[in-house]
ModelCIF file with pLDDT and N, C-alpha, C, O atoms, coordinates in Angstrom:
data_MODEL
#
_entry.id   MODEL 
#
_entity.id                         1 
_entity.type                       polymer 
_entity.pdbx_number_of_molecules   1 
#
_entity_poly.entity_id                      1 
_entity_poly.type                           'polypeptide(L)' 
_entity_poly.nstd_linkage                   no 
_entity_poly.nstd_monomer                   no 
_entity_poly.pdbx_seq_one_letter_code       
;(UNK)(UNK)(UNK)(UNK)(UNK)(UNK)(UNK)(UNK)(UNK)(UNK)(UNK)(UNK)(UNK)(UNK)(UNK)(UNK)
(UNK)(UNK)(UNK)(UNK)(UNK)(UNK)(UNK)(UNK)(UNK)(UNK)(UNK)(UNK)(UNK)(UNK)(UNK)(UNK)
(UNK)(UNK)(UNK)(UNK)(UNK)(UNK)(UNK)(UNK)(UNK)(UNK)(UNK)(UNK)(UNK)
;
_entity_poly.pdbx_seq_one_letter_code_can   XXXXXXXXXXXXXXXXXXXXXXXXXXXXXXXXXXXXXXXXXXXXX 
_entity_poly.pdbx_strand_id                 A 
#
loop_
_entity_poly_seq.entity_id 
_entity_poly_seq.num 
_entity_poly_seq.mon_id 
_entity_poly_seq.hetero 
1 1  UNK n 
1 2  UNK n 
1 3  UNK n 
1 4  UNK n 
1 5  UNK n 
1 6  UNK n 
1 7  UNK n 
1 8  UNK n 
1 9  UNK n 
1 10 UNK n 
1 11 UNK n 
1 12 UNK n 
1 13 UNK n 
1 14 UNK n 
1 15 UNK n 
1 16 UNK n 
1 17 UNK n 
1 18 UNK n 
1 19 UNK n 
1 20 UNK n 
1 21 UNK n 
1 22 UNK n 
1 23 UNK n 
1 24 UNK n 
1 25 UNK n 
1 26 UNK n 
1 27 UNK n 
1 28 UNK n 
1 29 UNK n 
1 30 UNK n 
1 31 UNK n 
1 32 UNK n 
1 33 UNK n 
1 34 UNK n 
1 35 UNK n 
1 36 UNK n 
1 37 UNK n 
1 38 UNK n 
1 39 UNK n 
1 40 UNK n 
1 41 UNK n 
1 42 UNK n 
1 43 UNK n 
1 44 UNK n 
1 45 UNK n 
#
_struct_asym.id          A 
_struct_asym.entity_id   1 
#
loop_
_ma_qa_metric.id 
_ma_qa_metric.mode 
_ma_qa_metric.name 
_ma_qa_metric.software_group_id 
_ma_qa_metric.type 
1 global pLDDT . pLDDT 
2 local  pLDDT . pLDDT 
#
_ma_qa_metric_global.metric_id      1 
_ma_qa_metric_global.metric_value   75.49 
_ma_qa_metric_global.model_id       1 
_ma_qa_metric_global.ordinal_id     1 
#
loop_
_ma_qa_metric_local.label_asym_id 
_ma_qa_metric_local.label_comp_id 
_ma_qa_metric_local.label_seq_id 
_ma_qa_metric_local.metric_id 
_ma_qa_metric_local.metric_value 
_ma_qa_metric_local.model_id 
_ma_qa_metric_local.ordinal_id 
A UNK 1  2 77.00 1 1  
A UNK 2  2 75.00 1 2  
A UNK 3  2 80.00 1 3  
A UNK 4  2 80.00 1 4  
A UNK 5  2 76.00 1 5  
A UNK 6  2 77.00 1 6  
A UNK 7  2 81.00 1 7  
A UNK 8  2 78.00 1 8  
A UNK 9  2 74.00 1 9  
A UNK 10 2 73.00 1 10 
A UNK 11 2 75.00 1 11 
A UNK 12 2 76.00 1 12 
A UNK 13 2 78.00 1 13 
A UNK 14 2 74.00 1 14 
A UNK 15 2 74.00 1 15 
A UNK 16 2 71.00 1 16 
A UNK 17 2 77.00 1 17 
A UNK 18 2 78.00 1 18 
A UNK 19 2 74.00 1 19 
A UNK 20 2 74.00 1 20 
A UNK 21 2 80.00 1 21 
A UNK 22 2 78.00 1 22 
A UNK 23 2 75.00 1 23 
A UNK 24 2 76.00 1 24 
A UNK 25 2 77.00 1 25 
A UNK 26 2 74.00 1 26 
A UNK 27 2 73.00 1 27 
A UNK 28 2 71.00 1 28 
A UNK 29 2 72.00 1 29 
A UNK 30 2 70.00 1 30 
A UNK 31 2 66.00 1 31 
A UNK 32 2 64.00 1 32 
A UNK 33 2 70.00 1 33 
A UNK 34 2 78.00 1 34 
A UNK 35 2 77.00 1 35 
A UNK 36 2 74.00 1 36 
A UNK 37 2 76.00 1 37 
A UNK 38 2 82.00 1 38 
A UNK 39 2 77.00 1 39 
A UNK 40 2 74.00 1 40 
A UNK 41 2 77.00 1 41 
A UNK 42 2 81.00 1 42 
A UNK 43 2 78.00 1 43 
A UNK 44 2 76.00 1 44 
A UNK 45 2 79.00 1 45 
#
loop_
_atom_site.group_PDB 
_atom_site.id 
_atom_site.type_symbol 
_atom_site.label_atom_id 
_atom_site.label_alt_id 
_atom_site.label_comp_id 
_atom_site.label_asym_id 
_atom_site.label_entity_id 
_atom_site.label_seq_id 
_atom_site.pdbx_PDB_ins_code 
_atom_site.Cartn_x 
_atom_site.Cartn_y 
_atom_site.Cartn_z 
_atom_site.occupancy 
_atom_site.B_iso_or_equiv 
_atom_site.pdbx_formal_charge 
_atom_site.auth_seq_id 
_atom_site.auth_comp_id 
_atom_site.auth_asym_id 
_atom_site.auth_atom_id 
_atom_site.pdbx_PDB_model_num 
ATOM 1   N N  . UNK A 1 1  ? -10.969 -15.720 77.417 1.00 77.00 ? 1  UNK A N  1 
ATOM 2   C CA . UNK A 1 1  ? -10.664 -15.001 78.655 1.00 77.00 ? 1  UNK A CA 1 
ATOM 3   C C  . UNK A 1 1  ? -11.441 -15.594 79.832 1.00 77.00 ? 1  UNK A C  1 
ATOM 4   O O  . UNK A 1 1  ? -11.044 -15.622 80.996 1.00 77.00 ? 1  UNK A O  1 
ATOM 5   N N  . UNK A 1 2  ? -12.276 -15.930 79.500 1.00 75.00 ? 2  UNK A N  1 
ATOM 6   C CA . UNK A 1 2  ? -13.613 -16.161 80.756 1.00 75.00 ? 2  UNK A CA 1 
ATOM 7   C C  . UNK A 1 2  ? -12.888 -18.138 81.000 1.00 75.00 ? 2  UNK A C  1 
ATOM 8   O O  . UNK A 1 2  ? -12.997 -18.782 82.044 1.00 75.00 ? 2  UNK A O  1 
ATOM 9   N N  . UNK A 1 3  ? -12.504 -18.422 80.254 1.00 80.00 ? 3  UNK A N  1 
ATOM 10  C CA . UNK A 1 3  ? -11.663 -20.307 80.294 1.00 80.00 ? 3  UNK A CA 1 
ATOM 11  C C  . UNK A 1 3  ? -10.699 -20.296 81.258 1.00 80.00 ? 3  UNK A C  1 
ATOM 12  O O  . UNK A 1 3  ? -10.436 -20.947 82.269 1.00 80.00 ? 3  UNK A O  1 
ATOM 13  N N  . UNK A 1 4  ? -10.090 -19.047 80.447 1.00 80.00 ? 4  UNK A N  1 
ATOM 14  C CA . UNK A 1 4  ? -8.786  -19.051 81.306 1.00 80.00 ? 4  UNK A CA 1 
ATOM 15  C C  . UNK A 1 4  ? -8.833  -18.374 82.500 1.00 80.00 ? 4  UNK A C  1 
ATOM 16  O O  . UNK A 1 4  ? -8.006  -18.818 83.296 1.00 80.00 ? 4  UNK A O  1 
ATOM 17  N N  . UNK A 1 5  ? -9.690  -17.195 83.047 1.00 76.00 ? 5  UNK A N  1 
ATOM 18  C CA . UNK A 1 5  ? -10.605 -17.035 84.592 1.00 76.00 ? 5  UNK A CA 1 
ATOM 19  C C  . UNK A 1 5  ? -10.324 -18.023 85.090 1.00 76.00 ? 5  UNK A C  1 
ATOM 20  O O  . UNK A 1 5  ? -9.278  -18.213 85.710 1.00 76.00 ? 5  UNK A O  1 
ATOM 21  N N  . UNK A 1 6  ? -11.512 -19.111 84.845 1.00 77.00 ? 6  UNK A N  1 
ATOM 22  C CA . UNK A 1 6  ? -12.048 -20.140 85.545 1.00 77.00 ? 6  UNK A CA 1 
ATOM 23  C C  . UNK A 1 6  ? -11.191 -21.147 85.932 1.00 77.00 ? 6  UNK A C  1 
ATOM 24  O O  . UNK A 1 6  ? -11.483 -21.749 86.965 1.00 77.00 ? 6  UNK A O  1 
ATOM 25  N N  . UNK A 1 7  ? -10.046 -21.508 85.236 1.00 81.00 ? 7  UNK A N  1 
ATOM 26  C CA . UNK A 1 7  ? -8.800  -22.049 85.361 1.00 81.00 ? 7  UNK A CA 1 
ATOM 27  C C  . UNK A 1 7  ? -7.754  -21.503 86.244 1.00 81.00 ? 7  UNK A C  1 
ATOM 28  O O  . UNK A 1 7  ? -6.891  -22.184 86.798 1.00 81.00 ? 7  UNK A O  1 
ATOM 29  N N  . UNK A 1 8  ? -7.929  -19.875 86.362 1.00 78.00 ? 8  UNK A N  1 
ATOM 30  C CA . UNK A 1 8  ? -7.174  -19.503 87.733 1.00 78.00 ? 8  UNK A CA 1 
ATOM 31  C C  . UNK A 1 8  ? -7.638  -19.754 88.380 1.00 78.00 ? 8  UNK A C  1 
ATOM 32  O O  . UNK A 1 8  ? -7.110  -20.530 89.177 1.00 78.00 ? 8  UNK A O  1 
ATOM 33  N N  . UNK A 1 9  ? -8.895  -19.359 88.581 1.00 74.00 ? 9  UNK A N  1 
ATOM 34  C CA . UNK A 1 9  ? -9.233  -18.627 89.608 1.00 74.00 ? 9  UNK A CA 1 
ATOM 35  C C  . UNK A 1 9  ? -10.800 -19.478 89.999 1.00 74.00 ? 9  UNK A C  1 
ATOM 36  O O  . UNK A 1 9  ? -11.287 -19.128 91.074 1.00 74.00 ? 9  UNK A O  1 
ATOM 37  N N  . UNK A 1 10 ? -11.270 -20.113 89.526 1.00 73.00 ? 10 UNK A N  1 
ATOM 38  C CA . UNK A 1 10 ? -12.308 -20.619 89.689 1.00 73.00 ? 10 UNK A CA 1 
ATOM 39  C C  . UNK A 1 10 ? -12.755 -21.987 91.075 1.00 73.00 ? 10 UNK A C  1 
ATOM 40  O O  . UNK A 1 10 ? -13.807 -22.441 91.526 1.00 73.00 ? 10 UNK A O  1 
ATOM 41  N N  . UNK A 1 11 ? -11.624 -22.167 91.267 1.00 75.00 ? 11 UNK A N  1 
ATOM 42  C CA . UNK A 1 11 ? -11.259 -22.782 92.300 1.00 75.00 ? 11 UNK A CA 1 
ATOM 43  C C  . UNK A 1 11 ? -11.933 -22.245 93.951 1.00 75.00 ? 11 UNK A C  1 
ATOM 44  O O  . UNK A 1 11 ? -12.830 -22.592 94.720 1.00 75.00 ? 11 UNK A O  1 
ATOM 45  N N  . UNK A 1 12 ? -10.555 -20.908 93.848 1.00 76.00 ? 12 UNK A N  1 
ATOM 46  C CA . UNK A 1 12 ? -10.821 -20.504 94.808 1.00 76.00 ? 12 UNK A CA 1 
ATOM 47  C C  . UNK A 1 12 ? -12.401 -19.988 95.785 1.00 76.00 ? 12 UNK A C  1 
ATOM 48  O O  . UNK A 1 12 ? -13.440 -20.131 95.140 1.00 76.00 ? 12 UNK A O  1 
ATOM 49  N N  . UNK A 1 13 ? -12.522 -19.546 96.936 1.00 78.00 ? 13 UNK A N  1 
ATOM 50  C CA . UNK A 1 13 ? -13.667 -19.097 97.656 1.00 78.00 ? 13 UNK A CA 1 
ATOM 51  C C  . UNK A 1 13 ? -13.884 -17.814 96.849 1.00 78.00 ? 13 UNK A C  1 
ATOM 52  O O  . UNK A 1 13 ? -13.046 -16.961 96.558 1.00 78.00 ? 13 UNK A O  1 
ATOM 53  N N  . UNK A 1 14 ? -15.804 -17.883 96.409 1.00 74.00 ? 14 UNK A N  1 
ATOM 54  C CA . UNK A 1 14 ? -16.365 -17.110 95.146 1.00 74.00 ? 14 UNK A CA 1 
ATOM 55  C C  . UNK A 1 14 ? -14.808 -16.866 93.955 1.00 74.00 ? 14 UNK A C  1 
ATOM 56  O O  . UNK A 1 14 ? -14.086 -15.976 93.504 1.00 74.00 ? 14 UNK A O  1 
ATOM 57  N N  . UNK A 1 15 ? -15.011 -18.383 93.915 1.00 74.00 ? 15 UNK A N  1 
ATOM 58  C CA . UNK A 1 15 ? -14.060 -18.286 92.402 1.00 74.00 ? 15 UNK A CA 1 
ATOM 59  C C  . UNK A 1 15 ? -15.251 -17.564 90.830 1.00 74.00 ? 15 UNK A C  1 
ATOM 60  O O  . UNK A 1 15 ? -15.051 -16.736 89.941 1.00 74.00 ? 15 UNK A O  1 
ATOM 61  N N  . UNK A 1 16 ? -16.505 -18.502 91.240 1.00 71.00 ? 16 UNK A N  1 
ATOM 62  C CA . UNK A 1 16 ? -17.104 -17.491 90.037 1.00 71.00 ? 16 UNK A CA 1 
ATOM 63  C C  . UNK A 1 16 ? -17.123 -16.385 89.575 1.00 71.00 ? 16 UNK A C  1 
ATOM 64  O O  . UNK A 1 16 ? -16.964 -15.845 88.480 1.00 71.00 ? 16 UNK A O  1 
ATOM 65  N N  . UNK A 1 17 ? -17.415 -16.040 90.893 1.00 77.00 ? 17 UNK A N  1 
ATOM 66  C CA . UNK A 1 17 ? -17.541 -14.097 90.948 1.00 77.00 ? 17 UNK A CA 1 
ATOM 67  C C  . UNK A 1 17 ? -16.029 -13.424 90.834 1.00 77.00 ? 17 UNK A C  1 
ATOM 68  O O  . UNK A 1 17 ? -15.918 -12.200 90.763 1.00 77.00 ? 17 UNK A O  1 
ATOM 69  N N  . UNK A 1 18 ? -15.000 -14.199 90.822 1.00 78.00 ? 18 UNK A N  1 
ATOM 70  C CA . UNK A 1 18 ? -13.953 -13.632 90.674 1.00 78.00 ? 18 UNK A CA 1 
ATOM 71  C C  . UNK A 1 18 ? -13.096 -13.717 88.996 1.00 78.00 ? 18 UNK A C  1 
ATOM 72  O O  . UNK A 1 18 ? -12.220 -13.063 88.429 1.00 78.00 ? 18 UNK A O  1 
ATOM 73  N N  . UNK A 1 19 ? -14.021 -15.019 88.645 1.00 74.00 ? 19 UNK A N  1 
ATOM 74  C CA . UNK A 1 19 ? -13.666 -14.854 87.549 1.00 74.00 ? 19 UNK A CA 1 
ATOM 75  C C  . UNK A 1 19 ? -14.739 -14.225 86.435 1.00 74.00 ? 19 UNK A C  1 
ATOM 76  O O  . UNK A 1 19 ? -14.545 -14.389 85.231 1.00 74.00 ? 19 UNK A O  1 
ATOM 77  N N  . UNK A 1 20 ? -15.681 -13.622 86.857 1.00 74.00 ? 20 UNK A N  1 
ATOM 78  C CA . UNK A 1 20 ? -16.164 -12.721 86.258 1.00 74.00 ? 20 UNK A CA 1 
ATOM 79  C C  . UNK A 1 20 ? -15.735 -11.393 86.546 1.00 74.00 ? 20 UNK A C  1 
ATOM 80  O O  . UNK A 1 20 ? -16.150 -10.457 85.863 1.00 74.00 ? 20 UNK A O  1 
ATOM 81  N N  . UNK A 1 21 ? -14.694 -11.167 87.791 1.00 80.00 ? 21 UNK A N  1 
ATOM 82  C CA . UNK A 1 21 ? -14.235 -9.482  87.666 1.00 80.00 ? 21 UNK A CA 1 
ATOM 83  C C  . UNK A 1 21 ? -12.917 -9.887  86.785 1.00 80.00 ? 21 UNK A C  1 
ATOM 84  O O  . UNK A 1 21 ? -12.968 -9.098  85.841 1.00 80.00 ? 21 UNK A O  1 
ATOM 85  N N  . UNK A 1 22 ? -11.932 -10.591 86.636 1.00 78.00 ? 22 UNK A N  1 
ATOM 86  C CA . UNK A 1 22 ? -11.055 -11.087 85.687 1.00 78.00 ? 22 UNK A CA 1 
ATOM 87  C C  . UNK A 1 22 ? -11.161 -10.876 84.413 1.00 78.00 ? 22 UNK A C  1 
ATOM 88  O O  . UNK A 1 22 ? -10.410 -10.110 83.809 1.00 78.00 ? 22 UNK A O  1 
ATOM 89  N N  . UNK A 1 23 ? -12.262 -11.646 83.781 1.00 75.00 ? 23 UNK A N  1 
ATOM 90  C CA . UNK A 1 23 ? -12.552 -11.794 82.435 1.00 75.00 ? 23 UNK A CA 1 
ATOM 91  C C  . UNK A 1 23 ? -13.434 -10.455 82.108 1.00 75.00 ? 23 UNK A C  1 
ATOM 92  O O  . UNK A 1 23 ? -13.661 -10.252 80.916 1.00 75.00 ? 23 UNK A O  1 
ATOM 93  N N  . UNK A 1 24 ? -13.827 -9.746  82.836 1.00 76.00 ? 24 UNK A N  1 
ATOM 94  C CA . UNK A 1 24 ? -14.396 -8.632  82.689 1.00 76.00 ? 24 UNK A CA 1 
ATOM 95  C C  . UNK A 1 24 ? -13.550 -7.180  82.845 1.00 76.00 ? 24 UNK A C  1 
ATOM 96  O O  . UNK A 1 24 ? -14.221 -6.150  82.886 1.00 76.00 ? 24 UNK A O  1 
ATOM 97  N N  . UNK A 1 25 ? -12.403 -7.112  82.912 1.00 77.00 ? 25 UNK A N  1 
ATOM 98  C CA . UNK A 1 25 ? -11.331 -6.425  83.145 1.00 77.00 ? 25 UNK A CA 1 
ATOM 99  C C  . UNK A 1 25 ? -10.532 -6.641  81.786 1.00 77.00 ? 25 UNK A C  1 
ATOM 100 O O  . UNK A 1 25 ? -10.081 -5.732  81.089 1.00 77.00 ? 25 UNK A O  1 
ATOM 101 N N  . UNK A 1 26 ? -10.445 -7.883  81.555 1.00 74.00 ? 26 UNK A N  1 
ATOM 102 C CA . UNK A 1 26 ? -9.925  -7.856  80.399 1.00 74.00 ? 26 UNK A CA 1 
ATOM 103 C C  . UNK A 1 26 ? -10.419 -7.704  79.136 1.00 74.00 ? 26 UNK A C  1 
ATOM 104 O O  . UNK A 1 26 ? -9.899  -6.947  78.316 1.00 74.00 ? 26 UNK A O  1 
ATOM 105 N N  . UNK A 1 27 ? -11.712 -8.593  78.847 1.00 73.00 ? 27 UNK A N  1 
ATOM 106 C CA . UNK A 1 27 ? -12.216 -7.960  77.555 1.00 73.00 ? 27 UNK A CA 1 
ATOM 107 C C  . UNK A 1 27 ? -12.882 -6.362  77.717 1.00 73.00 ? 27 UNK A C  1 
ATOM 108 O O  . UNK A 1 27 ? -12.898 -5.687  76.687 1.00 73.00 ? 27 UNK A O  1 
ATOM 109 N N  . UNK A 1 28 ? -13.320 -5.872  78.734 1.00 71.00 ? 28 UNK A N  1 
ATOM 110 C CA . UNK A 1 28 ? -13.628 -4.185  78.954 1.00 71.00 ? 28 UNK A CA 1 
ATOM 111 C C  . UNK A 1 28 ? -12.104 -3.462  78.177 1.00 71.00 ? 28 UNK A C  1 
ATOM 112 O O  . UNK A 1 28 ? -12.171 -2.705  77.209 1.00 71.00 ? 28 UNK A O  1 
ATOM 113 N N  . UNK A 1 29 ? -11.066 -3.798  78.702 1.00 72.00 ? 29 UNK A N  1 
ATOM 114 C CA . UNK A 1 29 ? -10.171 -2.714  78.515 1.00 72.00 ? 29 UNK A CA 1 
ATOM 115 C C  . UNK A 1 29 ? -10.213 -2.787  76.908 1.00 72.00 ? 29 UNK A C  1 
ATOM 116 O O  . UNK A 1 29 ? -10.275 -1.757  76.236 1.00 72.00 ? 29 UNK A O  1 
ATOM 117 N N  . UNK A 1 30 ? -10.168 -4.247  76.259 1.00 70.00 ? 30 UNK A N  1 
ATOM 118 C CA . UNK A 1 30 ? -10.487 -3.614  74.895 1.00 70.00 ? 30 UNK A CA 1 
ATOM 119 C C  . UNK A 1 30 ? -11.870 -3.485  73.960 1.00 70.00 ? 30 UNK A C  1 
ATOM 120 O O  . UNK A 1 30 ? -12.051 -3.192  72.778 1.00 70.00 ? 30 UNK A O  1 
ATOM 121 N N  . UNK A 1 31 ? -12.829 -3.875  75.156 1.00 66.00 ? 31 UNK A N  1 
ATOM 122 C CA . UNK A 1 31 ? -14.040 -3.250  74.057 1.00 66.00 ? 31 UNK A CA 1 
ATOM 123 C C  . UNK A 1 31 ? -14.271 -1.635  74.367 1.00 66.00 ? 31 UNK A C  1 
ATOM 124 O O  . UNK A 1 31 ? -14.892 -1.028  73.494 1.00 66.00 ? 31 UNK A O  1 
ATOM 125 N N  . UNK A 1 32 ? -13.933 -1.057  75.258 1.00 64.00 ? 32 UNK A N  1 
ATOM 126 C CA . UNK A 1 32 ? -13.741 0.287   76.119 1.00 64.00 ? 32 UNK A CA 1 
ATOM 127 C C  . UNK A 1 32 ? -15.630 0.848   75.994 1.00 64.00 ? 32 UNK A C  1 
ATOM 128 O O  . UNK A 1 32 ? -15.884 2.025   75.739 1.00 64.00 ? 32 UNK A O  1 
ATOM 129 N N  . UNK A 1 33 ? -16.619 -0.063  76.188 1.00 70.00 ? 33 UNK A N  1 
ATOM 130 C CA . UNK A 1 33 ? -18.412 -0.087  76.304 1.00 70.00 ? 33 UNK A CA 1 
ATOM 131 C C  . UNK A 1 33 ? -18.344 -0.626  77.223 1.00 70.00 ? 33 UNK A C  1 
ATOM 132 O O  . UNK A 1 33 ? -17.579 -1.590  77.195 1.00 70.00 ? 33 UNK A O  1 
ATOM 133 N N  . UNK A 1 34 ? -18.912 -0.402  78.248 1.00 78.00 ? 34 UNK A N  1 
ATOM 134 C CA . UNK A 1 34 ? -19.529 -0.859  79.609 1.00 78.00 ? 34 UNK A CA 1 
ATOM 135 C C  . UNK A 1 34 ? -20.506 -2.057  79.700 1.00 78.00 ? 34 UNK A C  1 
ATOM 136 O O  . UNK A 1 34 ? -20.540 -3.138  80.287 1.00 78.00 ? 34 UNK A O  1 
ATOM 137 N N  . UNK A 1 35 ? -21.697 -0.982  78.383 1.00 77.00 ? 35 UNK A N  1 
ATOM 138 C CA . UNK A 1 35 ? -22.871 -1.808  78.300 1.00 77.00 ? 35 UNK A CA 1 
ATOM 139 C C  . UNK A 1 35 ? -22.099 -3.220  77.112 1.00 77.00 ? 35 UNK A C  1 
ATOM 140 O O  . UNK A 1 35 ? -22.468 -4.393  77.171 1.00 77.00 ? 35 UNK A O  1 
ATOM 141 N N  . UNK A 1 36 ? -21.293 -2.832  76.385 1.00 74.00 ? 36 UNK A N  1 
ATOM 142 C CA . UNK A 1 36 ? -21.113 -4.109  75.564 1.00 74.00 ? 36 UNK A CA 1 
ATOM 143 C C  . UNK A 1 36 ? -20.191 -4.856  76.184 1.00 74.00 ? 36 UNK A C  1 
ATOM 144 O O  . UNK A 1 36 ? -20.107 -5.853  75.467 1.00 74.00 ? 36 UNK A O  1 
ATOM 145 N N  . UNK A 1 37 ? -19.520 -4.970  76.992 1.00 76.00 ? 37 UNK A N  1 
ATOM 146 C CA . UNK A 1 37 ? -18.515 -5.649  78.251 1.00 76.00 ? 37 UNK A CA 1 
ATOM 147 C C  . UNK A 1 37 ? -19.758 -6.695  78.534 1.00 76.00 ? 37 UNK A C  1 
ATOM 148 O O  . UNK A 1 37 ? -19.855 -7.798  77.997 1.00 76.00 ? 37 UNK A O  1 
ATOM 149 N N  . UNK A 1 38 ? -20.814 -6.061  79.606 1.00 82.00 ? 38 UNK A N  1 
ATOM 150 C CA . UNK A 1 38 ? -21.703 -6.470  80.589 1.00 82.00 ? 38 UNK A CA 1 
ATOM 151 C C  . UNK A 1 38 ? -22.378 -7.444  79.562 1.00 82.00 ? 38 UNK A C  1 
ATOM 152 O O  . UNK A 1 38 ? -22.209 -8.642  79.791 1.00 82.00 ? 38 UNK A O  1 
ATOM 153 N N  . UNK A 1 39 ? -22.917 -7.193  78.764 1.00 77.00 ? 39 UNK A N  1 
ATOM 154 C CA . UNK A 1 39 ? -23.563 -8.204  77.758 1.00 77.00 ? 39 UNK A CA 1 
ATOM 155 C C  . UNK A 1 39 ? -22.695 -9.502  77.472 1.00 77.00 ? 39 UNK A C  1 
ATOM 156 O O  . UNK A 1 39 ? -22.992 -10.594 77.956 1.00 77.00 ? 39 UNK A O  1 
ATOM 157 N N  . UNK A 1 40 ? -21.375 -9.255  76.478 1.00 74.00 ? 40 UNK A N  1 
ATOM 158 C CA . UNK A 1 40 ? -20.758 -10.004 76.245 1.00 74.00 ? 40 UNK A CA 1 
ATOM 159 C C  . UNK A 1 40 ? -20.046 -11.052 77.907 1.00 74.00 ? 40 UNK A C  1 
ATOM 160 O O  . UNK A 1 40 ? -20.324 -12.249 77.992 1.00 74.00 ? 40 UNK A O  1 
ATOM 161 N N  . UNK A 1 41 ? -19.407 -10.535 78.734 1.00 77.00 ? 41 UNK A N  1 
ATOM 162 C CA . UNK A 1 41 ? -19.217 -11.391 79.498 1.00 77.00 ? 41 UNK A CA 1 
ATOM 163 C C  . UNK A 1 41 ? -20.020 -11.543 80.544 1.00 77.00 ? 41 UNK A C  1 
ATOM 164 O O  . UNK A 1 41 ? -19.704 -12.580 81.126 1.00 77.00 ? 41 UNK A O  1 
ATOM 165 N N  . UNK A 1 42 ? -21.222 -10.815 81.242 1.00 81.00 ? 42 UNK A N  1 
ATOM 166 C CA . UNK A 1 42 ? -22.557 -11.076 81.882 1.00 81.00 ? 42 UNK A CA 1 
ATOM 167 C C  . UNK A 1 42 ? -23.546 -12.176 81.341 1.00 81.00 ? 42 UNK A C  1 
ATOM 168 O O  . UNK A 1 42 ? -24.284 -12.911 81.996 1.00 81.00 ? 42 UNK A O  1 
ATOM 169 N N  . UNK A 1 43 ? -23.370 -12.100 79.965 1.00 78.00 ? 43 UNK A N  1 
ATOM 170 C CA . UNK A 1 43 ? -24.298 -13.248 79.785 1.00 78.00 ? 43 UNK A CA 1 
ATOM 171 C C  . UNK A 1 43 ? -23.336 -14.808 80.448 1.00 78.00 ? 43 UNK A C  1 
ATOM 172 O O  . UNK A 1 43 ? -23.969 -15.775 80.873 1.00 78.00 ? 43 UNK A O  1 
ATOM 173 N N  . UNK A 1 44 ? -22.249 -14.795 80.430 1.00 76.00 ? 44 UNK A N  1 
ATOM 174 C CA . UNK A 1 44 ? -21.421 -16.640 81.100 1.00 76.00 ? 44 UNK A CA 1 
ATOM 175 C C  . UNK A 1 44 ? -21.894 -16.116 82.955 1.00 76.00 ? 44 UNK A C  1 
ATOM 176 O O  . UNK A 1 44 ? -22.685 -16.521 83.807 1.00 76.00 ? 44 UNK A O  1 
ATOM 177 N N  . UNK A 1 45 ? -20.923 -15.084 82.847 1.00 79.00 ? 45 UNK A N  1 
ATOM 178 C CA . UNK A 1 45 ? -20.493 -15.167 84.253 1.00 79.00 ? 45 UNK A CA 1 
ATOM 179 C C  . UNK A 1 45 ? -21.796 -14.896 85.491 1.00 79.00 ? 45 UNK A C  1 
ATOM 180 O O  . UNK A 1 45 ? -21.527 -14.947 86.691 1.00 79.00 ? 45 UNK A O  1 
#
């Protein structure tokens, strides 16, 4: 998820930060943990 972010969207102006609300939208909806979201994709992004 966080590859394929960075491949949209990583480009663009604060592409990072955008592909950390991306990839963080998507694996959240199915880990449905906040704190285990933030860990798992906070530690790349």
């Amino acid at each position: 998820f966080i590859e394929l972010a960075k491949s949209l969207f990583g480009h663009h102006v604060g592409g990072p930060a955008k592909v950390a609300v991306i990839s963080s939208g998507l694996v959240g909806s199915v880990s449905g943990s906040v704190v285990g979201n933030i860990v798992t994709t906070g530690s790349f992004s």
